[in-house]
N, C-alpha and C. Protein backbone atom coordinates (compact mmCIF):
# COMPACT_ATOMS: atom_id res chain seq x y z
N UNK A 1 0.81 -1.18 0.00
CA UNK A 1 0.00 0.00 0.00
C UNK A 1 0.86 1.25 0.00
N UNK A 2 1.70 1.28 0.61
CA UNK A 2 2.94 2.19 1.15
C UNK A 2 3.44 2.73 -0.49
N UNK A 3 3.75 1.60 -1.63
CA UNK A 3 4.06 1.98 -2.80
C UNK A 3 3.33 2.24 -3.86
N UNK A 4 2.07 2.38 -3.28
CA UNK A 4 0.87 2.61 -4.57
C UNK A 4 0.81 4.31 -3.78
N UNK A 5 0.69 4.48 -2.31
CA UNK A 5 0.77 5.87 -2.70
C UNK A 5 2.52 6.79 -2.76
N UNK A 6 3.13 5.98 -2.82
CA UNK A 6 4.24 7.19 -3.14
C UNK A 6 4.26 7.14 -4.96
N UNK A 7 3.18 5.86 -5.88
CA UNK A 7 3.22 6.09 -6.76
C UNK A 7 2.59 7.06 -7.80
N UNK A 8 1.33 7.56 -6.89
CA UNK A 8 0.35 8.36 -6.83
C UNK A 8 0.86 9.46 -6.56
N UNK A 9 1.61 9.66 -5.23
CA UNK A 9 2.26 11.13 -5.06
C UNK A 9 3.20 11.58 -6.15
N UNK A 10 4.04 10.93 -6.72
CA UNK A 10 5.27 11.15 -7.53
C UNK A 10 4.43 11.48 -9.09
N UNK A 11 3.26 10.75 -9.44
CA UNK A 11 2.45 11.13 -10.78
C UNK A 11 1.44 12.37 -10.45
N UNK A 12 1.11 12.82 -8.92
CA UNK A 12 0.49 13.81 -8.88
C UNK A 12 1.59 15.16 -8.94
N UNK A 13 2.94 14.96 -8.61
CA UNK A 13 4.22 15.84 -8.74
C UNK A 13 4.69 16.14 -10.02
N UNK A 14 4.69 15.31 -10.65
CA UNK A 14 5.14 15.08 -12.29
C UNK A 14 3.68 15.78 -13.04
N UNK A 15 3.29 16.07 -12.71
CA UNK A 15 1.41 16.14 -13.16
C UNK A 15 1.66 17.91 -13.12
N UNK A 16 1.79 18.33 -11.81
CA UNK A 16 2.03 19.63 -11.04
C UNK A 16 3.24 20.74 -12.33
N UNK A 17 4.34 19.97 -12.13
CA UNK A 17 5.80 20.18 -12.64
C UNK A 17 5.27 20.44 -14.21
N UNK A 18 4.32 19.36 -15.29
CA UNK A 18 4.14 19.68 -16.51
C UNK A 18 3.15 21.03 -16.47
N UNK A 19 2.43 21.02 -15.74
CA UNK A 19 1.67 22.12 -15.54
C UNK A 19 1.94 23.61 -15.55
N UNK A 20 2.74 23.32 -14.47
CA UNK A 20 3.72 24.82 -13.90
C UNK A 20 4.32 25.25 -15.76
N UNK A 21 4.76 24.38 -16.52
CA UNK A 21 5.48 24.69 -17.80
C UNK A 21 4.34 25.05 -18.71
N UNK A 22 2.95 24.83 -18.55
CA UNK A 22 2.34 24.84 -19.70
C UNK A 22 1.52 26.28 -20.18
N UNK A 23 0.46 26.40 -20.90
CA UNK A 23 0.10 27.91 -21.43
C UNK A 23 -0.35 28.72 -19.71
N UNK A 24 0.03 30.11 -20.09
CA UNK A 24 -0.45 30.70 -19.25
C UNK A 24 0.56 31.16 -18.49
N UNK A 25 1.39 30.61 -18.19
CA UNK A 25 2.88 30.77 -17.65
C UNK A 25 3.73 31.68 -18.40
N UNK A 26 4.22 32.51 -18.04
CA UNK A 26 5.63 33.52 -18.71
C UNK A 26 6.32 31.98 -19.16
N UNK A 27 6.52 31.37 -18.71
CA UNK A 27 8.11 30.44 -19.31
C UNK A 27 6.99 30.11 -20.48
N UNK A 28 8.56 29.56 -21.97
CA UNK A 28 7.57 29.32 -23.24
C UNK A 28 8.70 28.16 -23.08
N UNK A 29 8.26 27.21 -24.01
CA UNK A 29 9.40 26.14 -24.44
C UNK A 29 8.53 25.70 -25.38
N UNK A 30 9.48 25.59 -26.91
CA UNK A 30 8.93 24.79 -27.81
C UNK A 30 9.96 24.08 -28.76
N UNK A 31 9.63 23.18 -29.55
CA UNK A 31 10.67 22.87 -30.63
C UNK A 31 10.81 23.15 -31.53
N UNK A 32 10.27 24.40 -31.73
CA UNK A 32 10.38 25.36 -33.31
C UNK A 32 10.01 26.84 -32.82
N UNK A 33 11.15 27.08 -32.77
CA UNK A 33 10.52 28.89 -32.65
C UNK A 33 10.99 29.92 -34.12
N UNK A 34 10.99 31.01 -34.30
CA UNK A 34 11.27 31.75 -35.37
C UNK A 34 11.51 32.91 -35.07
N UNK A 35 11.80 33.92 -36.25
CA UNK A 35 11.87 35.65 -36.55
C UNK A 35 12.27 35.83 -37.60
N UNK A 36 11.25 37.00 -37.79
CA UNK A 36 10.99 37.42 -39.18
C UNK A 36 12.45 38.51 -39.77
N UNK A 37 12.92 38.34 -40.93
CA UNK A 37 13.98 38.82 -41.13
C UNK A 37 13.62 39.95 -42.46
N UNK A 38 13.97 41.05 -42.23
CA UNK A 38 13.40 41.87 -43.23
C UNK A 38 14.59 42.03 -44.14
N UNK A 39 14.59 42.12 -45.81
CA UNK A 39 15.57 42.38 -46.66
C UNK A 39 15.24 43.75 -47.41
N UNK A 40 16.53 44.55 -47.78
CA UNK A 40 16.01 45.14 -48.75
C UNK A 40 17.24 45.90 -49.62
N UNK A 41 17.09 46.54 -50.86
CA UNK A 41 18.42 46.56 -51.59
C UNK A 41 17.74 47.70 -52.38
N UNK A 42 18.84 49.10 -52.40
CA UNK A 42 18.45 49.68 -53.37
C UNK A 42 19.17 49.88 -54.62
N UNK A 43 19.23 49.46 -55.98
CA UNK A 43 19.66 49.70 -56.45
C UNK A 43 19.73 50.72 -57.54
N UNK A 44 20.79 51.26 -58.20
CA UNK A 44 21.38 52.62 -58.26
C UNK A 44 21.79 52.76 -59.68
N UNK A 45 21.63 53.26 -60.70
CA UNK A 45 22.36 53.52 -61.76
C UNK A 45 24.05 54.66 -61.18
N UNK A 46 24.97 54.11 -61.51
CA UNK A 46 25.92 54.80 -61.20
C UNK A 46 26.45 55.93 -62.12
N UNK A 47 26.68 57.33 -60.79
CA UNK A 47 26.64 58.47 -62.06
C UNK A 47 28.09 58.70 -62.78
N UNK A 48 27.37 59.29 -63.81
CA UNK A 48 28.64 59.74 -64.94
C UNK A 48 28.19 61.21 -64.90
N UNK A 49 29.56 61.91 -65.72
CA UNK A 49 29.34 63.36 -66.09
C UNK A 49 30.54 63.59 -67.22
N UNK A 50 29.77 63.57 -68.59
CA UNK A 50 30.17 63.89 -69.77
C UNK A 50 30.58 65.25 -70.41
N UNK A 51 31.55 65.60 -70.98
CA UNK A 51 31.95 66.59 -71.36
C UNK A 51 31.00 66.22 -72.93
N UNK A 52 30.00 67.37 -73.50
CA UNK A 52 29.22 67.36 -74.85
C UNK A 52 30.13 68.27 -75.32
N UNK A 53 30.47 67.94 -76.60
CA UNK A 53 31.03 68.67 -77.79
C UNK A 53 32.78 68.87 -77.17
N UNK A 54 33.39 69.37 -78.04
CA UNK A 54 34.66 69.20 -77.46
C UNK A 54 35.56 70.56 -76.97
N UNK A 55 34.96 71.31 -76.13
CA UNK A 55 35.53 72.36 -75.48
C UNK A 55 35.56 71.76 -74.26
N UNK A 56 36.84 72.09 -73.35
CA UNK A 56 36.77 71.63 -71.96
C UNK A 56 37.20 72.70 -71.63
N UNK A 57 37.85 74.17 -72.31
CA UNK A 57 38.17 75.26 -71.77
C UNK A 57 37.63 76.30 -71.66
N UNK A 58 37.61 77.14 -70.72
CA UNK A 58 36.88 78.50 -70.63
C UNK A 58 38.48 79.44 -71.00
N UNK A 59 38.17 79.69 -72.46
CA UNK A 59 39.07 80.65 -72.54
C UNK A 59 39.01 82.12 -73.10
N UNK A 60 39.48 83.13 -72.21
CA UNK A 60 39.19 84.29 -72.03
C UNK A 60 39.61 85.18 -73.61
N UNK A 61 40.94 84.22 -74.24
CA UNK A 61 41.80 85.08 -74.71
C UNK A 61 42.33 85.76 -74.40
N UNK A 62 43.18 86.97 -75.16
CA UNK A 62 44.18 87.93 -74.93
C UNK A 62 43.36 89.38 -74.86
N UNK A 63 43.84 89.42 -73.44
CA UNK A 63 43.15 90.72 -72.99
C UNK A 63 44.45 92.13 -73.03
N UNK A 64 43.68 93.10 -73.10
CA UNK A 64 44.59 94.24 -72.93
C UNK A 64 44.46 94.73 -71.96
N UNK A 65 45.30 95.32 -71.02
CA UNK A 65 45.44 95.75 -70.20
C UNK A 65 45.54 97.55 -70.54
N UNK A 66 44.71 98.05 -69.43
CA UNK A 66 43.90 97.88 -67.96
C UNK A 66 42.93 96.91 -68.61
N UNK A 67 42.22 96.52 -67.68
CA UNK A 67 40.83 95.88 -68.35
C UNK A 67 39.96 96.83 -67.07
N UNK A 68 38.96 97.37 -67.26
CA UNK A 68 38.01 98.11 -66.61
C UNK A 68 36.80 97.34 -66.90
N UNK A 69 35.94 96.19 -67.49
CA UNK A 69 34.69 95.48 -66.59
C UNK A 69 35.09 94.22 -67.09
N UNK A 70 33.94 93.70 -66.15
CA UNK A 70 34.63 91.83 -66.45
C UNK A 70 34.57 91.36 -67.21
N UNK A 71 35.56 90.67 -67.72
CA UNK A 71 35.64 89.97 -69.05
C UNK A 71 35.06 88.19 -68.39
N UNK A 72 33.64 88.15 -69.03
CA UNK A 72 32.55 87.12 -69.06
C UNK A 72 32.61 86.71 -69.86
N UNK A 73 32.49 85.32 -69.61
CA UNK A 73 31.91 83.97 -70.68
C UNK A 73 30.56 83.49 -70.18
N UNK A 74 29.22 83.67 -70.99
CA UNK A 74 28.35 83.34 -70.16
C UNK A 74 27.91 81.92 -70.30
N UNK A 75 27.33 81.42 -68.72
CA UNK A 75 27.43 79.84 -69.16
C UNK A 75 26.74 79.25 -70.40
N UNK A 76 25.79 79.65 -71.41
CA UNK A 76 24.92 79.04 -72.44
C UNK A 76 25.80 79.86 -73.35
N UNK A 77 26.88 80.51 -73.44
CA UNK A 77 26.97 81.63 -74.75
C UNK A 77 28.42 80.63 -74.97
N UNK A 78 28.90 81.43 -76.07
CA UNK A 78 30.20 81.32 -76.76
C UNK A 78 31.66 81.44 -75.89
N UNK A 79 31.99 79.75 -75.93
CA UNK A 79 33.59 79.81 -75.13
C UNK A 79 32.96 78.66 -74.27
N UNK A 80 31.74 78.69 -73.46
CA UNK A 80 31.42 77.96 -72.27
C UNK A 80 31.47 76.63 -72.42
N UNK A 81 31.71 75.89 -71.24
CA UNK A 81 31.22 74.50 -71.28
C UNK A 81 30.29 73.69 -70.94
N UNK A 82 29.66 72.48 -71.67
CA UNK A 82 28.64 72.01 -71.57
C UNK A 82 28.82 70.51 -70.80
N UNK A 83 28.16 70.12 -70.10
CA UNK A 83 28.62 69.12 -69.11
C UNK A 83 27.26 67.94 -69.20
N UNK A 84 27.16 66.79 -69.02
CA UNK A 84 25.72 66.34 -68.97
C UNK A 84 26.02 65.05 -67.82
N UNK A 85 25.22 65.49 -66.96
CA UNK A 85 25.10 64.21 -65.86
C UNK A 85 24.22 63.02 -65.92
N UNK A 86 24.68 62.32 -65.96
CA UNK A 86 24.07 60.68 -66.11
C UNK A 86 23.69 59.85 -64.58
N UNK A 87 22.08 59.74 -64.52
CA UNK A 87 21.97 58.85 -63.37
C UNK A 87 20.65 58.15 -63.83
N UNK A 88 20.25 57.82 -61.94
CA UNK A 88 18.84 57.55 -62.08
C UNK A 88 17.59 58.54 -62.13
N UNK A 89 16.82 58.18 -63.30
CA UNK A 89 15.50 58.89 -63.41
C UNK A 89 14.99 59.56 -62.49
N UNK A 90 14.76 60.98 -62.50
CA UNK A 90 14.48 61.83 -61.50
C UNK A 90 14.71 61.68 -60.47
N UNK A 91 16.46 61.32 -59.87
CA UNK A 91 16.76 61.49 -58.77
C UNK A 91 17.40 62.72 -58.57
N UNK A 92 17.67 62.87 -57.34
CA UNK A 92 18.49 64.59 -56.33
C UNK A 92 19.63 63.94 -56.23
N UNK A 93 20.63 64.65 -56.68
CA UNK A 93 21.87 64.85 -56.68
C UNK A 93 22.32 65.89 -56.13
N UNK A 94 24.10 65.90 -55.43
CA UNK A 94 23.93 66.98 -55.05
C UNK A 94 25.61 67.31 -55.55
N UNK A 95 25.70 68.65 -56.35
CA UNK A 95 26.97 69.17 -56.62
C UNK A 95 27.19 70.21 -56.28
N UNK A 96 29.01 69.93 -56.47
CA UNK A 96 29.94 70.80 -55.17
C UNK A 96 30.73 71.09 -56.34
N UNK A 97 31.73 72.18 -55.96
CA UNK A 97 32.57 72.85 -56.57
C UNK A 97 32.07 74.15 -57.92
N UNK A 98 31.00 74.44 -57.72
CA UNK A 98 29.90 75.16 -58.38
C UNK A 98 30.38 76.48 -58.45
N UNK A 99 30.50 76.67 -56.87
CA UNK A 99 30.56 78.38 -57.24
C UNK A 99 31.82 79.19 -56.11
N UNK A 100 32.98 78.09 -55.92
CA UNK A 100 34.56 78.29 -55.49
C UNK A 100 35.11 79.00 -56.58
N UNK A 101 35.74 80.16 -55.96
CA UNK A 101 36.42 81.21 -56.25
C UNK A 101 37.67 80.33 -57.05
N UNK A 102 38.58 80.31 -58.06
CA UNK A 102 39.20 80.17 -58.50
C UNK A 102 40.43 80.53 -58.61
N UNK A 103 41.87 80.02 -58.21
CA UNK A 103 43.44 80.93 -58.48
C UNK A 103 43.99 80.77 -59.89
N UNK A 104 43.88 81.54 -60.63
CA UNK A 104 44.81 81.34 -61.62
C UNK A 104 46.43 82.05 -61.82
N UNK A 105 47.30 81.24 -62.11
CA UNK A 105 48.84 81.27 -62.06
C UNK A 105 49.45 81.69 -63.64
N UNK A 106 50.63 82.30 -63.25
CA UNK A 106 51.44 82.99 -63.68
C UNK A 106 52.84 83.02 -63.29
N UNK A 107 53.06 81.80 -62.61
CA UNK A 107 54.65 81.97 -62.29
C UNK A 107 54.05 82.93 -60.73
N UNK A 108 54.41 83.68 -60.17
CA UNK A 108 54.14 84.11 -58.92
C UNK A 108 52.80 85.21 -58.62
N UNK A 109 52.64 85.53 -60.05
CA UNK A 109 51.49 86.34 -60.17
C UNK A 109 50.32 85.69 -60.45
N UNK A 110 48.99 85.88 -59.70
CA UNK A 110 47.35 85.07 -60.14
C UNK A 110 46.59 86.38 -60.70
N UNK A 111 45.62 85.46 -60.64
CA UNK A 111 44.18 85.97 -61.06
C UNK A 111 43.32 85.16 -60.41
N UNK A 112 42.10 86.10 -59.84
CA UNK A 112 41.02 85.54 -59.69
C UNK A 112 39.86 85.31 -60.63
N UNK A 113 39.40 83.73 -60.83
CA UNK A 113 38.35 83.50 -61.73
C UNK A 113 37.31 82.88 -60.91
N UNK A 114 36.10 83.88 -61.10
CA UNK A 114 34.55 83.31 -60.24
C UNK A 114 33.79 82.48 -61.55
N UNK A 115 33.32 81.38 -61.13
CA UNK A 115 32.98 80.27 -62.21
C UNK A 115 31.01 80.56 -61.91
N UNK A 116 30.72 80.55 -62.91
CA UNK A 116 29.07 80.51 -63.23
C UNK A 116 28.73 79.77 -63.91
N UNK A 117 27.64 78.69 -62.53
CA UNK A 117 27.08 77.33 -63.44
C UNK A 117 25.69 77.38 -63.42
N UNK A 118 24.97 77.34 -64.58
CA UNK A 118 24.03 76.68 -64.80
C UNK A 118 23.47 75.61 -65.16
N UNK A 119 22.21 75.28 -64.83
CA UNK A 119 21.71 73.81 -65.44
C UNK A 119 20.63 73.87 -65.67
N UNK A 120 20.20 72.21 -65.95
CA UNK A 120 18.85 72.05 -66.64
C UNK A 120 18.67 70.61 -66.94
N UNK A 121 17.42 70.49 -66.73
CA UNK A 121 17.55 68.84 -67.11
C UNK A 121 17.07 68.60 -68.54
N UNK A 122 16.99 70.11 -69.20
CA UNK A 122 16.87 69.12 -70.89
C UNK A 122 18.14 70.63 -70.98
N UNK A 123 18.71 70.13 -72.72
CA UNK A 123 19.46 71.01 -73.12
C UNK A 123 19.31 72.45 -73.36
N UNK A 124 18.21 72.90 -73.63
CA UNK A 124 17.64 74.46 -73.49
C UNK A 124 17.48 74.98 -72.25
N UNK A 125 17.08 75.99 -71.82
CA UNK A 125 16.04 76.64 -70.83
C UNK A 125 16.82 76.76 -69.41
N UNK A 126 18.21 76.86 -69.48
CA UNK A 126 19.32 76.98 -68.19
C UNK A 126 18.97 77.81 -67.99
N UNK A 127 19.33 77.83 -66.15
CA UNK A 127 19.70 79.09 -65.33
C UNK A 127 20.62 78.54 -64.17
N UNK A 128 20.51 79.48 -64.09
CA UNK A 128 21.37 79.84 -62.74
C UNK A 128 21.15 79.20 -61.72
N UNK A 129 22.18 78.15 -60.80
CA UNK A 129 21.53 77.23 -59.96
C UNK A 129 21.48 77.92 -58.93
N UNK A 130 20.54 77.41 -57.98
CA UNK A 130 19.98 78.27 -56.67
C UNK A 130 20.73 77.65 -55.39
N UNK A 131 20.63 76.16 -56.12
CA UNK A 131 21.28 75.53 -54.31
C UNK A 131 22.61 74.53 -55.22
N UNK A 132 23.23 74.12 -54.51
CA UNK A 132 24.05 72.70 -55.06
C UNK A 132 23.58 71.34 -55.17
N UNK A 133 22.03 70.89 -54.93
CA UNK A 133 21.53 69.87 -55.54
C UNK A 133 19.98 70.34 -56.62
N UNK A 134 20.42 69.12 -57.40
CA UNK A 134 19.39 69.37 -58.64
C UNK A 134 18.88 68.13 -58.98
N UNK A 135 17.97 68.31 -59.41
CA UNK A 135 16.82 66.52 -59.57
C UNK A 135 17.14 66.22 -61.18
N UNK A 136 18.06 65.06 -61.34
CA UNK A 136 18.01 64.48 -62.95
C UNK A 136 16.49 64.52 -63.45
N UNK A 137 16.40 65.17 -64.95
CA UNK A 137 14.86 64.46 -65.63
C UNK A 137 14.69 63.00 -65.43
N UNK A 138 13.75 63.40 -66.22
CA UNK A 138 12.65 61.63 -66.58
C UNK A 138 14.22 60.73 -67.12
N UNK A 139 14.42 61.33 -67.73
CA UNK A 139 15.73 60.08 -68.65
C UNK A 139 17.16 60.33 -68.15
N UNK A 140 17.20 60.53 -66.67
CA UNK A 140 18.27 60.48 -66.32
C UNK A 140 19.52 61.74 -66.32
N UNK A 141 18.84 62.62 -66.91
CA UNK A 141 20.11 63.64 -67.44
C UNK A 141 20.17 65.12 -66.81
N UNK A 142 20.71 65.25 -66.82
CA UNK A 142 21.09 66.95 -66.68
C UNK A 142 22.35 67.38 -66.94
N UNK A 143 22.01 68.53 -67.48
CA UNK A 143 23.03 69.63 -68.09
C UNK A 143 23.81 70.74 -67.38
N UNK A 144 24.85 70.68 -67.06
CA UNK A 144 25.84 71.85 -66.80
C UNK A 144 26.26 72.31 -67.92
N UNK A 145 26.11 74.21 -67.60
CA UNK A 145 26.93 75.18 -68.60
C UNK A 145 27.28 76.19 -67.84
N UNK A 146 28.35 76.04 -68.64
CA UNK A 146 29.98 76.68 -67.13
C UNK A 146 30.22 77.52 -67.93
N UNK A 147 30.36 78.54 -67.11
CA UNK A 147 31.37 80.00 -67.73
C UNK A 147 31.85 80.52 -66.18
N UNK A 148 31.86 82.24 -66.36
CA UNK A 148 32.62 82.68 -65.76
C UNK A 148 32.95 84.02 -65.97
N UNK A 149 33.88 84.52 -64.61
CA UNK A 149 34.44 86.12 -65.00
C UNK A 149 35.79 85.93 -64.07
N UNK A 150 36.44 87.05 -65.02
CA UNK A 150 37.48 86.96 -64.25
C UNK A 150 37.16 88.90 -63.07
N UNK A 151 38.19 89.51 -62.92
CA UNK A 151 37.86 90.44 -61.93
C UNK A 151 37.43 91.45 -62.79
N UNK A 152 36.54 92.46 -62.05
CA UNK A 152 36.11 93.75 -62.87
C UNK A 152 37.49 94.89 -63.13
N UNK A 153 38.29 94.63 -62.43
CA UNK A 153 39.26 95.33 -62.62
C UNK A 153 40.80 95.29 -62.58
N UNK A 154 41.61 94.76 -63.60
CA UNK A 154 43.04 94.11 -63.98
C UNK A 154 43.26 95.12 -64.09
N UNK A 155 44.68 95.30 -63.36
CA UNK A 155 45.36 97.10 -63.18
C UNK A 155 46.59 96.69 -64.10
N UNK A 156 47.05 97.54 -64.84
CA UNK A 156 48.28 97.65 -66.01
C UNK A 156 49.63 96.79 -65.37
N UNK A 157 49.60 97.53 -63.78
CA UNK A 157 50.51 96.33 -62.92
C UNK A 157 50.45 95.28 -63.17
N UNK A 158 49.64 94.63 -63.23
CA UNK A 158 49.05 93.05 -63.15
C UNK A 158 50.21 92.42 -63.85
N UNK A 159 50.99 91.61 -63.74
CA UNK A 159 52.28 90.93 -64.76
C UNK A 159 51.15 90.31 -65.97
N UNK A 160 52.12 90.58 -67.05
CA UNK A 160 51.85 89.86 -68.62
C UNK A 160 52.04 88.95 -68.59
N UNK A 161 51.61 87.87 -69.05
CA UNK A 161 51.80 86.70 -69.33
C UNK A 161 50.67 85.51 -69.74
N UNK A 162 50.65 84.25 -69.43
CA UNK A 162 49.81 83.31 -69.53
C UNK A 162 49.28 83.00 -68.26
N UNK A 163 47.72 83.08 -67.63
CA UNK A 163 47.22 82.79 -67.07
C UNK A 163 46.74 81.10 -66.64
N UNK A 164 46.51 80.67 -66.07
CA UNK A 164 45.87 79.27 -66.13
C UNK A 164 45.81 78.59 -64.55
N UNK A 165 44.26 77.98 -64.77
CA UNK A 165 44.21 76.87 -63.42
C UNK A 165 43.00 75.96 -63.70
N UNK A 166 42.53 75.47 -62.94
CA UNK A 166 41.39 74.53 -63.04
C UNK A 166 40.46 74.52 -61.77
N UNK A 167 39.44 74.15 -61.96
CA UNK A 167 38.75 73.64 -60.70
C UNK A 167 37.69 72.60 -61.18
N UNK A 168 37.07 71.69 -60.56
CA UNK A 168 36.96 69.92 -60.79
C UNK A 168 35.13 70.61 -60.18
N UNK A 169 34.31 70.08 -60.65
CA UNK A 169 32.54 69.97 -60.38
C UNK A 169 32.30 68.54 -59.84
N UNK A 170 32.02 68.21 -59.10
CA UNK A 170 31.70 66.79 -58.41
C UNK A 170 30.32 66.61 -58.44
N UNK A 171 29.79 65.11 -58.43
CA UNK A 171 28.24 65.01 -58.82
C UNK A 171 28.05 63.68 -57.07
N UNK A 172 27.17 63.89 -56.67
CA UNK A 172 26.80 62.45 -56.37
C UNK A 172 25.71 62.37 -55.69
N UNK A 173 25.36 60.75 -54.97
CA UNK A 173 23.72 60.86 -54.37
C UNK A 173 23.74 60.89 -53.24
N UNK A 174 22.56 61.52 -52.36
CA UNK A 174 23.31 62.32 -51.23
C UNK A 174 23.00 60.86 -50.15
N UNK A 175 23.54 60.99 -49.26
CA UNK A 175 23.82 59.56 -48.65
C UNK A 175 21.92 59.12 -47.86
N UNK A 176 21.49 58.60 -48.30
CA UNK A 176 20.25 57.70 -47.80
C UNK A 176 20.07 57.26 -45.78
């Protein structure tokens, strides 16, 4: 008798013990649990920026000295350069080096050249950019046209010679 109830007690304990584990309880235990894993990828046409037609120089020519007002190249007119950016379809881009003052050299003597860019996302109808990012059209494109001035006023002092420098326009997408 003695072992029928400690067999009874030990299946009413074991009984208790599955219980304590089962619904309703904070503790979980199972043999398959999960989580949901989210993916995602954007992908990007990578940009280009083409020099159209084959001027890459803004050149002033031979000026005479004094020069008394600025000698301009305007960005859509004669001398300027035409630039065309390649991406994705009406995305914001954002470019730098737009509207940095310029040194141009001479052996120890410069010049200052202020660069004027306009754009556009078809080839007509430029202006004057307002901020340093601009939204490619429908087909991906937009247009830079670069000119420039040099100072309103080159004094006879100024050393003779050959002028020259560069400055670089950077394109890209602004970080996500």
């Amino acid at each position: 008798m003695k072992n029928v109830i400690v067999a009874i007690a030990l299946m009413f304990t074991v009984a208790a013990v599955a219980l304590a584990d089962g619904p309703g309880n904070n503790q979980t235990s199972s043999n398959n649990v999960g989580q949901n894993i989210n993916v995602k990828a954007k992908l990007t046409r990578g940009l280009s920026m083409n020099l159209v037609g084959s001027n890459a120089t803004l050149d002033f020519g031979t000026l005479t000295l004094p020069v008394t007002t600025a000698p301009t190249i305007t960005p859509n007119g004669q001398g300027s350069v035409e630039l065309q950016i390649v991406g994705d379809d009406n995305s914001q881009v954002t470019l730098s080096g737009t509207t940095s003052n310029v040194t141009l050299n001479n052996g120890s003597a410069t010049l200052n050249f202020t660069p004027n860019v306009w754009g556009s996302a078809t080839t007509s109808g430029a202006s004057a950019l307002n901020s340093n990012s601009v939204t490619l059209g429908s087909d991906g494109n937009y247009y830079l046209f670069v000119g420039g001035k040099l100072p309103s006023s080159i004094l006879t002092t100024q050393a003779t010679g050959q002028y020259s420098g560069q400055f670089e326009i950077t394109v890209s997408y602004p970080n996500d």
